[in-house]
Protein backbone atom coordinates (compact mmCIF):
# COMPACT_ATOMS: atom_id res chain seq x y z
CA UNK A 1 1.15 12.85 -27.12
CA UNK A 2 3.55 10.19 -25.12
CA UNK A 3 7.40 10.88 -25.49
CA UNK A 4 7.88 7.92 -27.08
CA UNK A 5 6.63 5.67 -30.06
CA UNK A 6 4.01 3.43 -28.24
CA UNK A 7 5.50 -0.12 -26.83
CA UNK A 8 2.97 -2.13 -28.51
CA UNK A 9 4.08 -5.76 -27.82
CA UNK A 10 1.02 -8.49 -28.14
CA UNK A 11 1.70 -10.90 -25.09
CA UNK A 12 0.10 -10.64 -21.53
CA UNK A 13 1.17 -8.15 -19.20
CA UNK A 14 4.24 -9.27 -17.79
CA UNK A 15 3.85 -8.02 -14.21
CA UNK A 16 -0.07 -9.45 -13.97
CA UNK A 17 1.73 -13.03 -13.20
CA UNK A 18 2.92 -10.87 -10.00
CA UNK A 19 -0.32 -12.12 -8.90
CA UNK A 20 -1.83 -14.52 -6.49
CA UNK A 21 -2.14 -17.44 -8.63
CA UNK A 22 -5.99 -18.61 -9.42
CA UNK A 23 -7.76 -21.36 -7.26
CA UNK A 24 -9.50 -24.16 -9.06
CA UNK A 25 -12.40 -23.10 -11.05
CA UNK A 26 -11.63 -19.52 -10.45
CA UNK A 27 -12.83 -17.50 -13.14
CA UNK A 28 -9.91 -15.79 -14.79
CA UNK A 29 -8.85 -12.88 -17.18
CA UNK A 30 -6.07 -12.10 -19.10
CA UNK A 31 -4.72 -8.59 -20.14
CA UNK A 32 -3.01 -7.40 -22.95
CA UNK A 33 -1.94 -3.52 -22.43
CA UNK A 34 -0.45 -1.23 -25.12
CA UNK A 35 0.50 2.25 -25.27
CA UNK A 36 1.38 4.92 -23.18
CA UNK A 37 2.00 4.49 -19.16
CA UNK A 38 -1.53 6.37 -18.77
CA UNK A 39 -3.12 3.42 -20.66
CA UNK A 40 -1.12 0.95 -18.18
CA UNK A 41 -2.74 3.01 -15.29
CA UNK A 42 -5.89 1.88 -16.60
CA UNK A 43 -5.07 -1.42 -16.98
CA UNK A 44 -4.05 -2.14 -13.56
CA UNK A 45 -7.39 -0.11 -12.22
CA UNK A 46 -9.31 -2.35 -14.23
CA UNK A 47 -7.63 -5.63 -13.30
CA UNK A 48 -7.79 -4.35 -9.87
CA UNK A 49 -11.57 -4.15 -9.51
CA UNK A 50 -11.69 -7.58 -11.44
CA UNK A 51 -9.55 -8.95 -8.73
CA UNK A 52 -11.84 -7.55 -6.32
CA UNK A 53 -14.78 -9.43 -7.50
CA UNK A 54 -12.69 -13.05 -7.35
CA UNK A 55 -11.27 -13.16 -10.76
CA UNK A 56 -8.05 -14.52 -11.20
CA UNK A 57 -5.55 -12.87 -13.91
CA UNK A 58 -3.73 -15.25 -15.99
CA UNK A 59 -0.28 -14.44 -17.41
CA UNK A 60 -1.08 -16.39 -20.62
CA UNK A 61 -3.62 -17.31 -23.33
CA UNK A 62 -4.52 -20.90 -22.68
CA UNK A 63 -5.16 -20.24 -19.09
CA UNK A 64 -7.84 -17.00 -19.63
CA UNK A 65 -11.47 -17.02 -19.56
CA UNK A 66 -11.37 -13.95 -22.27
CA UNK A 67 -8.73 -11.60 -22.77
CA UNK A 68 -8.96 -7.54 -22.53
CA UNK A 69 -7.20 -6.03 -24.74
CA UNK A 70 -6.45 -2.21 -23.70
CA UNK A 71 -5.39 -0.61 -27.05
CA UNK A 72 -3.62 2.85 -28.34
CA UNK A 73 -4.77 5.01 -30.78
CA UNK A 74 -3.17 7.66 -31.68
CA UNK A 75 -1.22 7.03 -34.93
CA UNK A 76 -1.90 4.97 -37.19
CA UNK A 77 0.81 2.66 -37.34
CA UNK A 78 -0.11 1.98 -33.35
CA UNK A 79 -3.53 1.32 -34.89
CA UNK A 80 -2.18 -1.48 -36.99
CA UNK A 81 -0.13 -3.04 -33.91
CA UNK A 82 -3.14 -2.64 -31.89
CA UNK A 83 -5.03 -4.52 -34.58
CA UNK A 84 -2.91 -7.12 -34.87
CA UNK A 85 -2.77 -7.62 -31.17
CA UNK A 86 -6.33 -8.34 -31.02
CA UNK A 87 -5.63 -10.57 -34.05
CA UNK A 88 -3.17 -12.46 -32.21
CA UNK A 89 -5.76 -12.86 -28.93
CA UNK A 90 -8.42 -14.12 -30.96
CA UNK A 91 -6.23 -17.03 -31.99
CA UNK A 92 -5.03 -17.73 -29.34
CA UNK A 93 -7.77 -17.61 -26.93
CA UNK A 94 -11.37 -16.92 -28.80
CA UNK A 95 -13.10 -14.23 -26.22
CA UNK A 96 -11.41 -10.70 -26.56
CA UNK A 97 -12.71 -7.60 -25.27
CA UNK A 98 -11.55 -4.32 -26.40
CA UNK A 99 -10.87 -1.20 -24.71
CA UNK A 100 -8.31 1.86 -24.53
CA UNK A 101 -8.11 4.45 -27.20
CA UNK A 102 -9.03 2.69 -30.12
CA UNK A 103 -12.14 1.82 -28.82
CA UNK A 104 -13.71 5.54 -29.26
CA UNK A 105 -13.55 3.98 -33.02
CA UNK A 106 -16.04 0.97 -32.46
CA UNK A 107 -16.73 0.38 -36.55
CA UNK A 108 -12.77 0.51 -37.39
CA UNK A 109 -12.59 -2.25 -34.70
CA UNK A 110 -15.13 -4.39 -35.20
CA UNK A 111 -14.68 -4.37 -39.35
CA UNK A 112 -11.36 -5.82 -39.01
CA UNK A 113 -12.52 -8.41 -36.16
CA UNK A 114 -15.88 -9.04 -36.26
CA UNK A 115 -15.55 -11.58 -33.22
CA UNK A 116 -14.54 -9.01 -30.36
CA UNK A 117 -16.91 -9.61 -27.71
CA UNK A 118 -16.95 -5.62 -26.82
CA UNK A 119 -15.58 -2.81 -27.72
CA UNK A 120 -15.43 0.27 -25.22
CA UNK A 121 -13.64 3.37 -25.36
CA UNK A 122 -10.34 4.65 -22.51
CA UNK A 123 -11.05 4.47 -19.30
CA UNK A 124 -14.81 3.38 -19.24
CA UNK A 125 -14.15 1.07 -16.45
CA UNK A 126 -18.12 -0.13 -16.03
CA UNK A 127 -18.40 -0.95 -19.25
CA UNK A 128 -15.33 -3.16 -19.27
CA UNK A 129 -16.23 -4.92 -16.16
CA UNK A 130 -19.76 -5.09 -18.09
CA UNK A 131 -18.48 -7.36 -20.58
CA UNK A 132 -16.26 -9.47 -18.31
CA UNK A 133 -19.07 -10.45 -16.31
CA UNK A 134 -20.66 -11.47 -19.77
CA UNK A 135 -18.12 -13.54 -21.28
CA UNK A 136 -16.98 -15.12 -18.05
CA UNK A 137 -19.46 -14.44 -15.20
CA UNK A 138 -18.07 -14.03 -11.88
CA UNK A 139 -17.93 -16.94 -9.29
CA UNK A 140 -17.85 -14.88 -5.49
CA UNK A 141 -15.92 -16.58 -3.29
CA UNK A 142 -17.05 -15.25 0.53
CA UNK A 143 -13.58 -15.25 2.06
CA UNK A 144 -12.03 -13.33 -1.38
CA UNK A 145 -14.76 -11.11 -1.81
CA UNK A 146 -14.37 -9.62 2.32
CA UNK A 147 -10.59 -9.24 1.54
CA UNK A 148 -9.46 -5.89 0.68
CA UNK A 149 -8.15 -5.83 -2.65
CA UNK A 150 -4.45 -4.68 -2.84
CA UNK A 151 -4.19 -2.94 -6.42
CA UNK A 152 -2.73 -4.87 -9.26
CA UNK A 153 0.33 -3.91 -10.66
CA UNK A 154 1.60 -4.18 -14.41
CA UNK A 155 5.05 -2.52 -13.36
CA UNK A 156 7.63 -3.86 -10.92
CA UNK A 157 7.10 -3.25 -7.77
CA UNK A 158 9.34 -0.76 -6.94
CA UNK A 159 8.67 1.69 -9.34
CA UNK A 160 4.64 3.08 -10.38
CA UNK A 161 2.92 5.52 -12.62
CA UNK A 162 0.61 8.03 -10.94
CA UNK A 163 -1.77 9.32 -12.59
CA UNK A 164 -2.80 12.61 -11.42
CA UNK A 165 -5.38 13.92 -14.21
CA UNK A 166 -7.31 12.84 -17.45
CA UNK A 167 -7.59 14.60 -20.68
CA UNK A 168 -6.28 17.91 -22.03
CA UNK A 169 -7.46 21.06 -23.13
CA UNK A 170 -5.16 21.68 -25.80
CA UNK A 171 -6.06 21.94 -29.39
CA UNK A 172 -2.91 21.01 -31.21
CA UNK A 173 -3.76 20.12 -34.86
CA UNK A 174 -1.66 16.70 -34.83
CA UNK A 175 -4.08 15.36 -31.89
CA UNK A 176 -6.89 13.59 -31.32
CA UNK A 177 -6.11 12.81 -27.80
CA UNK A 178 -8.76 15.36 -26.50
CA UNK A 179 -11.24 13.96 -28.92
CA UNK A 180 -10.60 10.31 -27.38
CA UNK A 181 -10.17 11.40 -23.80
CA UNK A 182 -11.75 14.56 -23.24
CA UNK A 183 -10.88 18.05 -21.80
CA UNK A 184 -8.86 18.15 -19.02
CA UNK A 185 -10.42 16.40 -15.33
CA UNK A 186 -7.51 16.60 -12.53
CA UNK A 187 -7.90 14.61 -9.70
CA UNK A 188 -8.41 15.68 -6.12
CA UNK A 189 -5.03 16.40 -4.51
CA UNK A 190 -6.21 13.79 -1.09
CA UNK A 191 -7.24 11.23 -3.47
CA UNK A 192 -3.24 11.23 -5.59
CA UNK A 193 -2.06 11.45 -2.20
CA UNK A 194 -3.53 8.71 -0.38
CA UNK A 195 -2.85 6.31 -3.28
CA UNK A 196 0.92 7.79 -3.61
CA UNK A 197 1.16 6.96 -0.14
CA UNK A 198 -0.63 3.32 -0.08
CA UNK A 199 2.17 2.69 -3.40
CA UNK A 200 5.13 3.96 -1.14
CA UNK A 201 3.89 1.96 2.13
CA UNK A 202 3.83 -0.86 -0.53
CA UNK A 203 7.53 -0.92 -1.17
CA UNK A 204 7.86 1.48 -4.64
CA UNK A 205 10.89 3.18 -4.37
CA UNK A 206 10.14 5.58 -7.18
CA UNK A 207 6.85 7.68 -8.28
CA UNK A 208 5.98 8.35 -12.01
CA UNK A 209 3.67 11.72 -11.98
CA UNK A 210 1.82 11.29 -15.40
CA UNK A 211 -1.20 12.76 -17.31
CA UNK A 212 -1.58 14.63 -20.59
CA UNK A 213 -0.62 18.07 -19.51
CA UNK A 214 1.18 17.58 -15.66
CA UNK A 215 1.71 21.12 -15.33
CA UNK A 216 -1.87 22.00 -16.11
CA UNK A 217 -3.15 20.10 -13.49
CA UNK A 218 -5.90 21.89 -11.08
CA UNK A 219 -6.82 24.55 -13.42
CA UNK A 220 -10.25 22.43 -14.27
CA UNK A 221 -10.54 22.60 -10.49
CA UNK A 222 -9.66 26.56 -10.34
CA UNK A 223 -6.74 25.16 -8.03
CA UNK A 224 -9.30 24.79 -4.94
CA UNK A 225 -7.99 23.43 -1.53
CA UNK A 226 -8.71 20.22 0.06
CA UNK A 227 -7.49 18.98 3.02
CA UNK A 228 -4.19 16.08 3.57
CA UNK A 229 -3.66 15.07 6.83
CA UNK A 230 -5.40 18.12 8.27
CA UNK A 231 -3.40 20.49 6.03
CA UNK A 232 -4.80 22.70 3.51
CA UNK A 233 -3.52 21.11 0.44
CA UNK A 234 -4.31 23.32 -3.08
CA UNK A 235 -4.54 21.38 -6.48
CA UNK A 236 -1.59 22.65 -7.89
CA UNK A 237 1.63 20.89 -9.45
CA UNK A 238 3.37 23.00 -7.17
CA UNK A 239 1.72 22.09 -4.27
CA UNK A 240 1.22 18.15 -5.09
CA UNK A 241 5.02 17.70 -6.06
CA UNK A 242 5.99 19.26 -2.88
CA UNK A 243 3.73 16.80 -1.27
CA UNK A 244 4.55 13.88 -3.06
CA UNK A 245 8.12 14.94 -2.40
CA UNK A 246 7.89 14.43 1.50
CA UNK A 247 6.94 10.59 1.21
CA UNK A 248 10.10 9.13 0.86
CA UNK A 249 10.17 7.90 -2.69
CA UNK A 250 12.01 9.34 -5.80
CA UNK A 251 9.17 11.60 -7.91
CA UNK A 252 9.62 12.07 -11.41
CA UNK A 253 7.52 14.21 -13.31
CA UNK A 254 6.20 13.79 -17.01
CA UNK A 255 4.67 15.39 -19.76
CA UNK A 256 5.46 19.13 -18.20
CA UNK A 257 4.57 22.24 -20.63
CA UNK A 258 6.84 24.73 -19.99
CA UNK A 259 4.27 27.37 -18.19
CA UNK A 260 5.68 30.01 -16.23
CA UNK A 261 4.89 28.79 -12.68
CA UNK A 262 7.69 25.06 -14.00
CA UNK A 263 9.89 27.74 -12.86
CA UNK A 264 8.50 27.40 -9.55
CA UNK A 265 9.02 23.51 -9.49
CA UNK A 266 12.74 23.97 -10.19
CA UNK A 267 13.74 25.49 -6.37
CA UNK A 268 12.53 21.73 -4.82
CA UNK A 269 14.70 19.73 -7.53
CA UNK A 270 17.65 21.56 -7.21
CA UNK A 271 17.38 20.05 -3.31
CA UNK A 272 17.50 16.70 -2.71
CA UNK A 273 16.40 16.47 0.25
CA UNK A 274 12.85 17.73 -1.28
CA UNK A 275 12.29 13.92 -3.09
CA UNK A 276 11.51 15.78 -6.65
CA UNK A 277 13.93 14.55 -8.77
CA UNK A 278 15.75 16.97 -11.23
CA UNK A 279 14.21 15.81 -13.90
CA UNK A 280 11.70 17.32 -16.70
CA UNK A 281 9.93 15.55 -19.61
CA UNK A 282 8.60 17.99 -21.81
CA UNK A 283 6.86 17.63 -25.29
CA UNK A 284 7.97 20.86 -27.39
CA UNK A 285 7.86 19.36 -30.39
CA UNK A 286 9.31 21.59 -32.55
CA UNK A 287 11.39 25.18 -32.18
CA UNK A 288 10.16 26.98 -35.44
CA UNK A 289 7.78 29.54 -34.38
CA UNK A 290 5.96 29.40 -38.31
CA UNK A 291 5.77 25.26 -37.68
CA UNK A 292 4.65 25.85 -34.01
CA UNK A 293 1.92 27.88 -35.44
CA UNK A 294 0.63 25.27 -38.12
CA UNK A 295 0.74 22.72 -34.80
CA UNK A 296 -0.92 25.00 -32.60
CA UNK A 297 1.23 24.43 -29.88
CA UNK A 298 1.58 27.06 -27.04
CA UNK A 299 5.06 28.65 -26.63
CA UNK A 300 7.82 29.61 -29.10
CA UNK A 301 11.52 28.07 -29.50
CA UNK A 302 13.31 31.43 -28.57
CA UNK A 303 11.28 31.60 -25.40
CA UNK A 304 11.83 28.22 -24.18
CA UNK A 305 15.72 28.44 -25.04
CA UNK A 306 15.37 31.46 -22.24
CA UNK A 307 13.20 29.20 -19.94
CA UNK A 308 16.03 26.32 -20.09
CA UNK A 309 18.87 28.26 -19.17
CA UNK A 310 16.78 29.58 -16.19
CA UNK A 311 16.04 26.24 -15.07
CA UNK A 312 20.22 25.22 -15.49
CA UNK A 313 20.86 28.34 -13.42
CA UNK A 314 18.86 27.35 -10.40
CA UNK A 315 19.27 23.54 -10.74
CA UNK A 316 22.78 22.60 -13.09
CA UNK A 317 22.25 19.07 -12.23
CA UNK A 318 18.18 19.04 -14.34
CA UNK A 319 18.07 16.45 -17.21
CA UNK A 320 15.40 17.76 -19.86
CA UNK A 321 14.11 14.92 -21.63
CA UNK A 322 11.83 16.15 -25.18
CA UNK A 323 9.98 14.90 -27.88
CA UNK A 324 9.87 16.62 -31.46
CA UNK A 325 8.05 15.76 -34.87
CA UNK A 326 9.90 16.23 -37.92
CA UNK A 327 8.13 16.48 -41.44
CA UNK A 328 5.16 18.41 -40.27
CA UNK A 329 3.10 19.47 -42.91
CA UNK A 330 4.45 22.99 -44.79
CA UNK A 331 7.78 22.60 -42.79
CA UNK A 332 10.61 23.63 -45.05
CA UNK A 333 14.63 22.51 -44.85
CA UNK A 334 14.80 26.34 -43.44
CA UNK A 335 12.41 25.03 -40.97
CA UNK A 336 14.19 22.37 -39.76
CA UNK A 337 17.66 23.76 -39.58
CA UNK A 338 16.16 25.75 -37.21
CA UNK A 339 15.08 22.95 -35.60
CA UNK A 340 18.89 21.26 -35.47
CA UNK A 341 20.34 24.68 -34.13
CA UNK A 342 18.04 25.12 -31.86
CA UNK A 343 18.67 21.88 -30.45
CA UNK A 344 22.14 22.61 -30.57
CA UNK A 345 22.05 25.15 -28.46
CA UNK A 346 19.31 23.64 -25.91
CA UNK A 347 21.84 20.68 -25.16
CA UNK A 348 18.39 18.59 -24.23
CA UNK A 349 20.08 15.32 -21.77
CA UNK A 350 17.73 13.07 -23.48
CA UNK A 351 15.36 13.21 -27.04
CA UNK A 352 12.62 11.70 -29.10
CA UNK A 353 11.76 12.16 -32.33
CA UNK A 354 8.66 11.01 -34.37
CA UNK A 355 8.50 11.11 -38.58
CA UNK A 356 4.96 13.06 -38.97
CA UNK A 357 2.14 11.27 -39.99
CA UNK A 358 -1.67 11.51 -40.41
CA UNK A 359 -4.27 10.41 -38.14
CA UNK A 360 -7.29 9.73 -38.96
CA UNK A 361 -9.81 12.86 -37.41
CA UNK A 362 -6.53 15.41 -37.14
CA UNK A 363 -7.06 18.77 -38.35
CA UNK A 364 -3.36 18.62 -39.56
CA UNK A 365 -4.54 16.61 -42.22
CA UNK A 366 -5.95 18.87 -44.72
CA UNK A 367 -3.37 20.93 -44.04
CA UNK A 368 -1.14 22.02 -47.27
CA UNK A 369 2.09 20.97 -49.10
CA UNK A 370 2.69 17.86 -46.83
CA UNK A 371 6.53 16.40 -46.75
CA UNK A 372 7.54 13.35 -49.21
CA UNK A 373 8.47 10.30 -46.80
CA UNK A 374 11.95 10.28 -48.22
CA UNK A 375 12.29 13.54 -46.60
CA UNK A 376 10.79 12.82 -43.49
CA UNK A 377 13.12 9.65 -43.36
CA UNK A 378 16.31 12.28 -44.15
CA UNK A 379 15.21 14.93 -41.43
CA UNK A 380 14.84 11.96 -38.73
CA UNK A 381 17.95 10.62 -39.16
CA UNK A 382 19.76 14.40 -39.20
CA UNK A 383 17.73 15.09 -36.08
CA UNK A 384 18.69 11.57 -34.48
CA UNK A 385 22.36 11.67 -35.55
CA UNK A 386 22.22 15.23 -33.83
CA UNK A 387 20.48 14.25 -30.49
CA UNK A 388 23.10 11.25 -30.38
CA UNK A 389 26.22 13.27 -30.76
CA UNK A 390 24.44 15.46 -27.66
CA UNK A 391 24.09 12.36 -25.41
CA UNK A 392 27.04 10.87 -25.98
CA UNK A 393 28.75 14.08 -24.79
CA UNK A 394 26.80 15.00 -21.71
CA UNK A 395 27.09 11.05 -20.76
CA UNK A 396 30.58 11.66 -21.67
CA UNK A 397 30.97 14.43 -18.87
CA UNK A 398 29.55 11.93 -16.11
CA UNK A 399 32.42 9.39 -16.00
CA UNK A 400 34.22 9.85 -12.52
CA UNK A 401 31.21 11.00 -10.94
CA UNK A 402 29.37 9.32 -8.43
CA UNK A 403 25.64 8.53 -8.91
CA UNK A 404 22.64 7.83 -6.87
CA UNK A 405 20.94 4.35 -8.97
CA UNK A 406 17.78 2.46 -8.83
CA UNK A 407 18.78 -1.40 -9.51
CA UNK A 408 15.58 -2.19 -12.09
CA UNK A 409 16.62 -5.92 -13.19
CA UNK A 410 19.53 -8.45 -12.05
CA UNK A 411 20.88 -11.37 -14.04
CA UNK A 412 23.61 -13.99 -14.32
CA UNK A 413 25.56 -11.19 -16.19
CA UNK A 414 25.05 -7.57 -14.79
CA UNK A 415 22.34 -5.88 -12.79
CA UNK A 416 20.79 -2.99 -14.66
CA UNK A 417 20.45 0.14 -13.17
CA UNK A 418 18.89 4.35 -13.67
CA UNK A 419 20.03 7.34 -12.58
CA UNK A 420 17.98 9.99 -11.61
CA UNK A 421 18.29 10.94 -15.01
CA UNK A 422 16.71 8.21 -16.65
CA UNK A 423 12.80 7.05 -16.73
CA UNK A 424 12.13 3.60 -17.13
CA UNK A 425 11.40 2.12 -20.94
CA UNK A 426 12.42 5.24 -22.41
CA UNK A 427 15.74 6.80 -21.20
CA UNK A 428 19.17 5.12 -20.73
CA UNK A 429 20.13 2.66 -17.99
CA UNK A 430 23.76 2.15 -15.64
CA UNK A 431 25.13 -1.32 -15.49
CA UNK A 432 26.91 -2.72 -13.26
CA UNK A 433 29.04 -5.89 -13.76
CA UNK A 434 31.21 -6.76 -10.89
CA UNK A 435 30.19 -6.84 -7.56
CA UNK A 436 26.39 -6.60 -8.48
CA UNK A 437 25.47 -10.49 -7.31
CA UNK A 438 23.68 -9.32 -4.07
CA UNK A 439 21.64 -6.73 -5.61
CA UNK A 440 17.83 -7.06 -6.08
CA UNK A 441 15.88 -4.50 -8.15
CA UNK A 442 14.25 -1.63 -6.29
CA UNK A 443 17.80 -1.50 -4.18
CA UNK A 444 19.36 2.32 -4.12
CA UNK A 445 22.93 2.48 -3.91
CA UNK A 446 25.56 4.93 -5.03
CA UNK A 447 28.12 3.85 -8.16
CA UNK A 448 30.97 5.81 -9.64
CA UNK A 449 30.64 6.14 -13.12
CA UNK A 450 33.34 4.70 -15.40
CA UNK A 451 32.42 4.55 -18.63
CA UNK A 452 29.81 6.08 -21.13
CA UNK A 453 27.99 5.44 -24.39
CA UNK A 454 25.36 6.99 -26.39
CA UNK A 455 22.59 5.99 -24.65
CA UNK A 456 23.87 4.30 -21.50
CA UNK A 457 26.40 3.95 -18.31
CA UNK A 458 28.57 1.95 -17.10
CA UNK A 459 29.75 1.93 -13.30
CA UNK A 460 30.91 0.25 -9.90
CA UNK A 461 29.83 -0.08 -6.90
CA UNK A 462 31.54 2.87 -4.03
């Protein structure tokens, strides 16, 4: 499950007009991508190969061949948006072909839009490229085609998600993600490598480790060895992050379960000079063993409370980032005070919080006594109020302090800026608005912090 609720917004990739624009009578493609950063991953793989094979990528409708569509599908209000994103590409363009996770439900699809072209499930690449070359065949160009294709990128440039692994093994009740994508398949440690390294080389200043389960990745693989630059290299988190580490570029690890060898991860953050940032997003969901149980989630509150204060003890400076669901079938107001306290005491830097609700094929559905919405809605907003109050104070404790930023964005008013504390999209940011003219995002620079808000920073320049 991603941290937070899925950015579902129905125009073209932003970052595909990055691009080298099309030559006349270039056959082009336009992408719409929703969901989670490992959905955007696929996205930019599969514009990639169509790049490859001489297709332009147009930023809007009008100047398309067909659209693809890369959908979520894993609640079903990101259903909906998805739907209504392949609404909107119909009208606007006619030829729309469907992929991402709401493709592994074809029918669902295709009886609210008949006219989709194709429908494919996540990352079945072929198939996609299948369809392309149907609805709007390919025109080789010699020159293009003998070119090696530099990947396509949906996210600025200096900042790019990793993918290091596909699927999980989990069976959490509330999930259909391993029904959709599979058990878990990690890559080989070379391959993240190499492409880590052709991203860095590229100019990206800062490295996104995602997957379903990060901190599970090698076990498919029974953590064999494979060799990086004539070094044994095993597939293990452990191993990878200390690799990834040594290439210059901030590395920021997501979707973590709190298995006994994070502790082993913590020793390289709390050193700078090791390239891991501080910095742990992990999905715990909830702290009520009884709930935990009904979710099937590995791991107890009580245990993790003694797992985050031996993380703060090695490393003071981590930032634990979380996601929680609230509402959960059977979950009582006993429940969910434990759930405040809990957080309470956990002090978590940064939080998201998701109102339960059924998906379609989730065994948490036929589960018993499920919450009225009007509670659901009361519990989120206790929670929320809660994990404000918490920000605001630990944000609170940073003015005077002076921070390492990445500059993400500069305009006529103030150039916006993350600590090492903040992801893209779903943390805070630091602004800057004085001095901040010269800046140009991807820049590092140091800032003392002046002021602080719920969310975000304000600072200047040292």
């Amino acid at each position: 499950m991603s941290t937070n609720p899925p950015d579902l917004r129905p125009d073209l990739a932003p970052r595909a007009r990055l691009s080298d624009p099309a030559r006349p009578g270039q056959p082009t493609i336009g992408m719409v991508s929703l969901g989670c950063p490992k959905a955007l991953v696929d996205s930019e793989r599969i514009l990639t190969r169509l790049r490859a094979e001489g297709y332009g990528i147009s930023p809007d409708y009008a100047g398309a061949g067909a659209v693809i569509v890369n959908t979520c599908g894993f609640l079903d209000s990101a259903k909906a948006e998805s739907l209504e994103a392949i609404g909107e590409a119909l009208a606007e363009n006619g030829k729309v072909i469907v992929t991402g996770c709401l493709g592994a439900e074809p029918d669902y699809i295709t009886g609210a839009h008949p006219k989709v072209l194709a429908v494919t499930g996540p990352h079945q690449y072929e198939q996609v490229l299948d369809a392309v070359h149907g609805a709007v065949p390919p025109d080789p160009d010699p020159f293009v085609d003998l070119l090696p294709a530099s990947g396509v990128r949906l996210t600025p440039r200096h900042y790019s998600y990793l993918k290091i692994s596909e699927g999980c093994n989990h069976k959490c009740r509330f999930c259909i993600i391993p029904d959709m994508r599979g058990r878990l398949v990690s890559r080989p440690g070379h391959a993240v490598l190499r492409e880590a390294e052709k991203l860095v080389d590229s100019g990206v200043r800062e490295l996104l480790v995602i997957s379903q389960d990060t901190s599970a990745y090698g076990l498919d693989r029974k953590y064999d060895v494979n060799l990086w630059k004539n070094t044994e290299l095993r597939s293990h988190i452990l191993d990878l992050s200390r690799e990834l580490g040594r290439l210059g570029a901030w590395v920021r690890l997501h979707y973590v379960y709190p298995y006994p060898h994070v502790r082993d991860l913590i020793p390289l953050m709390a050193d700078p000079e090791n390239g891991l940032l501080p910095y742990l997003d992990i999905p715990f969901q909830h702290a009520h063993p009884d709930v935990l149980k009904r979710m099937a989630r590995p791991a107890a509150g009580s245990k993790t409370l003694d797992e985050i204060a031996a993380w703060r003890a090695v490393c003071p400076e981590i930032t634990l980032r979380s996601t929680f669901i609230v509402g959960y079938p059977g979950e009582t107001e006993a429940e969910f005070q434990t759930l405040l306290d809990w957080l309470q005491e956990a002090q978590l830097d940064r939080v998201g919080c998701f109102k339960y609700e059924n998906v379609a094929g989730a065994r948490s559905n036929a589960l018993p006594d499920h919450v009225p919405e009007e509670v659901k809605q009361d519990r989120w907003e206790r929670f929320m109020a809660t994990a404000q109050a918490i920000s605001e104070a630990r944000l609170a404790a940073k003015v005077g302090r002076r921070l390492q930023v990445i500059v993400d964005e500069v305009d006529d008013e103030a150039a916006t800026c993350r600590t090492w504390a903040d992801a893209p999209e779903i943390d805070g940011n630091l602004y800057i608005d004085e001095g901040f003219e010269a800046l140009k995002p991807g820049d590092l620079l140091t800032v003392e912090v002046d002021e602080a808000g719920e969310y975000d920073l304000w600072g200047r320049i040292t």
